[in-house]
C-alpha atoms as a PDB file:
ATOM      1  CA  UNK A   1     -28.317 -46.928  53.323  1.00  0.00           C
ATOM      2  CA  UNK A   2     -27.965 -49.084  50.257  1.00  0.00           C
ATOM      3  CA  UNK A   3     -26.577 -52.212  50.064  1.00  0.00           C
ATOM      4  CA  UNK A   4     -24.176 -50.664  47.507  1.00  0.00           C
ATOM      5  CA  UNK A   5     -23.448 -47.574  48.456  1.00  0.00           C
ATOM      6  CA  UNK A   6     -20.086 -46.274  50.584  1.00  0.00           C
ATOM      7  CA  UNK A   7     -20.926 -46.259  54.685  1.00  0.00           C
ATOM      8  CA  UNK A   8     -19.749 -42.587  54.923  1.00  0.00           C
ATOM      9  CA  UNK A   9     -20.461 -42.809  58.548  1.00  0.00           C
ATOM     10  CA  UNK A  10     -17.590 -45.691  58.957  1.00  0.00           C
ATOM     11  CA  UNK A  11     -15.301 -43.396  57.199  1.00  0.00           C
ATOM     12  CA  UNK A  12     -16.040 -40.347  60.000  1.00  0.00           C
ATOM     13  CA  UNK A  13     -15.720 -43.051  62.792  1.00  0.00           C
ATOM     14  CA  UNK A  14     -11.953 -44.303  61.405  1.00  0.00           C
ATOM     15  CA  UNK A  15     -11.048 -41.137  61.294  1.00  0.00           C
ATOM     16  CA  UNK A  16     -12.275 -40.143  64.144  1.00  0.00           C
ATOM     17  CA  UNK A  17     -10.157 -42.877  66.464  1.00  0.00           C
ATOM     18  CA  UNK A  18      -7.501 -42.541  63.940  1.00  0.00           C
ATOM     19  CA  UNK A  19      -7.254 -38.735  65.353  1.00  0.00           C
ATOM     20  CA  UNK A  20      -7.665 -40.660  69.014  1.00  0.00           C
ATOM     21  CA  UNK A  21      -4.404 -42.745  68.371  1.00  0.00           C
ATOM     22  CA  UNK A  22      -2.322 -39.407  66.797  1.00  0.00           C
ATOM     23  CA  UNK A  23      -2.770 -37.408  70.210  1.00  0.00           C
ATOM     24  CA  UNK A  24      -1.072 -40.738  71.714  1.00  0.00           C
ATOM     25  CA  UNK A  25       1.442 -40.973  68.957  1.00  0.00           C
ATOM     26  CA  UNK A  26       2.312 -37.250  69.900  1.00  0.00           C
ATOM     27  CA  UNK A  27       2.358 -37.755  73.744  1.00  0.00           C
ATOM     28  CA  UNK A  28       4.343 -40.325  73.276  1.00  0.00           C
ATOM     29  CA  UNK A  29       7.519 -38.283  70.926  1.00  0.00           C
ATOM     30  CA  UNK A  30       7.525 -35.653  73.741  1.00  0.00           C
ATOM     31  CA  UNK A  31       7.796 -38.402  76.528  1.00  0.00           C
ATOM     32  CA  UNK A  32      10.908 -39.682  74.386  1.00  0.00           C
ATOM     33  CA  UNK A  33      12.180 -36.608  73.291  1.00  0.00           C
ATOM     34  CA  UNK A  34      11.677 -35.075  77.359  1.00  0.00           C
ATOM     35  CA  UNK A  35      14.109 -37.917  78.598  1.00  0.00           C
ATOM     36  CA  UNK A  36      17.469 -37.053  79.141  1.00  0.00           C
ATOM     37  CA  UNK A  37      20.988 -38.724  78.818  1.00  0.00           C
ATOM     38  CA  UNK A  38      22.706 -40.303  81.826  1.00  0.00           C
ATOM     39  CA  UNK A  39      24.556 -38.101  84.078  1.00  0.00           C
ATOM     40  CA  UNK A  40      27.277 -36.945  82.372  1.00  0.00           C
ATOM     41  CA  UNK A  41      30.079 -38.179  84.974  1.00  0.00           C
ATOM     42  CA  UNK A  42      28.759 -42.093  84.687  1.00  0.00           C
ATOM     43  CA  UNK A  43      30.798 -44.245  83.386  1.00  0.00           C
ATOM     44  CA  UNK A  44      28.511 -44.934  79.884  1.00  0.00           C
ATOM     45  CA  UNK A  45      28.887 -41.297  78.903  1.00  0.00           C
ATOM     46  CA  UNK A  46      30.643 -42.060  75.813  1.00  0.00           C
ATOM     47  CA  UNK A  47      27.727 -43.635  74.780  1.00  0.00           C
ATOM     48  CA  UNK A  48      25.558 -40.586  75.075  1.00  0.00           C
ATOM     49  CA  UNK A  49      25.850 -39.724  71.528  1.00  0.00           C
ATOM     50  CA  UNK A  50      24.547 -42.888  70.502  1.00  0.00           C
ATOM     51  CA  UNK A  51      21.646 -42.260  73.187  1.00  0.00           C
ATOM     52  CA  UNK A  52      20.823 -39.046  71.665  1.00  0.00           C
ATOM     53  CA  UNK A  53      21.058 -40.476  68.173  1.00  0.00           C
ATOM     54  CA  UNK A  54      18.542 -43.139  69.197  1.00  0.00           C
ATOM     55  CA  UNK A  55      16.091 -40.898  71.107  1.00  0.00           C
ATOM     56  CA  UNK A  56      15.934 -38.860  67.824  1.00  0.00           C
ATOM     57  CA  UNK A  57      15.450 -41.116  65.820  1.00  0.00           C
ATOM     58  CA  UNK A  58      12.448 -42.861  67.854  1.00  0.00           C
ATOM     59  CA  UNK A  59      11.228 -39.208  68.263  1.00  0.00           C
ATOM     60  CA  UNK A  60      11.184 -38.965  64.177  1.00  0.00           C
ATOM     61  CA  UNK A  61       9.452 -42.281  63.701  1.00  0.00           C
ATOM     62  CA  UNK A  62       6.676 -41.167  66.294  1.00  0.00           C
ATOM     63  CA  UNK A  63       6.333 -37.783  64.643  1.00  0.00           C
ATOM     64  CA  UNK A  64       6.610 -39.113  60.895  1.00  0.00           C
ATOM     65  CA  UNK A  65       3.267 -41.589  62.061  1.00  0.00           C
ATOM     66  CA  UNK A  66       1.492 -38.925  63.502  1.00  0.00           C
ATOM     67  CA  UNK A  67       1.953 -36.986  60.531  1.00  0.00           C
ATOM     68  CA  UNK A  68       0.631 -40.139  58.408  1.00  0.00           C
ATOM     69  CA  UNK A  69      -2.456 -40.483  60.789  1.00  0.00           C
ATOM     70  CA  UNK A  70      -2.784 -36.948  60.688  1.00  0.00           C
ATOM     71  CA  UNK A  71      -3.039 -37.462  56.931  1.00  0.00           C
ATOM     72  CA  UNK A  72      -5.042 -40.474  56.331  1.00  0.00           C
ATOM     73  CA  UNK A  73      -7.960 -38.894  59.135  1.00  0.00           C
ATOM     74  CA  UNK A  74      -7.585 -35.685  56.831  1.00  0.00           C
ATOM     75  CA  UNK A  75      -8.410 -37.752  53.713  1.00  0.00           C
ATOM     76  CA  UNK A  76     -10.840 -39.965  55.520  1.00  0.00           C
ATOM     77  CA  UNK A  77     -13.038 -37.164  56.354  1.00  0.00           C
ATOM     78  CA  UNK A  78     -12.294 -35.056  52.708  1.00  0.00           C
ATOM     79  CA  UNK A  79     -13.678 -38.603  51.522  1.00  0.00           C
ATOM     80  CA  UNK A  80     -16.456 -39.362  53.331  1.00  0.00           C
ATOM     81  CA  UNK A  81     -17.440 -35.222  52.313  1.00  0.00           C
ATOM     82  CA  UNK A  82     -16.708 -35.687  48.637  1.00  0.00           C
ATOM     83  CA  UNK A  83     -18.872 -39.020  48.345  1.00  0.00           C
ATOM     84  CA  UNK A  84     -22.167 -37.273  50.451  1.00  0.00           C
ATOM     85  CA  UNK A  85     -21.472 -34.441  47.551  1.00  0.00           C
ATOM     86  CA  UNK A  86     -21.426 -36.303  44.930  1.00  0.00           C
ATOM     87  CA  UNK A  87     -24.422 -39.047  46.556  1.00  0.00           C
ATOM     88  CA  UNK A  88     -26.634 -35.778  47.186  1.00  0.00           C
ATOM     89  CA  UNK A  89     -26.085 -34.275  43.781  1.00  0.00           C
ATOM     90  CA  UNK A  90     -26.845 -37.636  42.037  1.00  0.00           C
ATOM     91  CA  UNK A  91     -29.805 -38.165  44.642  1.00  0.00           C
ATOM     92  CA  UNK A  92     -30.885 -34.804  43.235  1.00  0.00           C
ATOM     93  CA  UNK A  93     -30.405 -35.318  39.531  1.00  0.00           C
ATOM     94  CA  UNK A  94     -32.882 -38.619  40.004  1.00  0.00           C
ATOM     95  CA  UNK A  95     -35.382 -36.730  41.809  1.00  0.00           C
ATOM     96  CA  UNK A  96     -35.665 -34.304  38.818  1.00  0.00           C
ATOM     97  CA  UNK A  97     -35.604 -36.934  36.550  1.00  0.00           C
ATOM     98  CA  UNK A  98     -37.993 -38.603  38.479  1.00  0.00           C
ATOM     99  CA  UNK A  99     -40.138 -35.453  38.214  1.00  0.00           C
ATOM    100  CA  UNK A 100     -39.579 -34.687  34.581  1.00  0.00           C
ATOM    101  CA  UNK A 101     -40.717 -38.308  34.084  1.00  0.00           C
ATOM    102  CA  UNK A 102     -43.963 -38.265  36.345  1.00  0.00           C
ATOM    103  CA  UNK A 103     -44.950 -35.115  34.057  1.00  0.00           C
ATOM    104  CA  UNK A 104     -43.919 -36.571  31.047  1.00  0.00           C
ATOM    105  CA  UNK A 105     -47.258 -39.818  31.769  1.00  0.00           C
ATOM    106  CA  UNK A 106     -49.015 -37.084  32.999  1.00  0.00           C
ATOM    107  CA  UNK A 107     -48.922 -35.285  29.708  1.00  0.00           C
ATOM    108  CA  UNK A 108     -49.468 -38.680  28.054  1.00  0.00           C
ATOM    109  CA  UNK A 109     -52.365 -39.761  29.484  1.00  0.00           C
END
């Protein structure tokens, strides 16, 4: 690859551990949100509110990252697509000008 040019393949491997971390991100919300209060007869149940309040809140942290990794692989890989596009096409438009120029000092010779 040039020295200049984007390392689309980096972009495909971020993205790809990126997805790697989400499905831990989303094992992890249903281990919180599978945990239950203490038993209700125990002496800290007035603090299961609270509990419950916390564990949803943890759970909407976890699932507001995994939506952001979720995201950023999404964009990652539109990205890394968009710039191959756009390398390809202008890879294309020098080979024809390329051409058009080889049969241009043909003609002139």
């Amino acid at each position: 690859m040039p020295d200049l040019a984007v390392e689309i393949n980096e972009l495909y491997v971020v993205a790809h551990y990126l997805t790697k971390v989400t499905d831990d991100y989303t094992e992890a919300a249903q281990l919180v949100l599978g945990c239950t209060p203490p038993a209700a007869n125990a002496p800290w149940t007035s603090m299961v509110p609270q509990w419950e309040s916390l564990r949803s809140s943890v759970t909407d942290i976890l699932n507001d990252t995994v939506k952001n990794l979720t995201d950023t692989a999404t964009k990652l890989n539109q990205t890394a697509d968009n710039y191959a596009a756009t390398d390809q096409a202008v890879a294309d438009e020098f080979h024809s000008l390329q051409q058009q120029d080889q049969q241009q000092w043909r003609q002139d010779q």
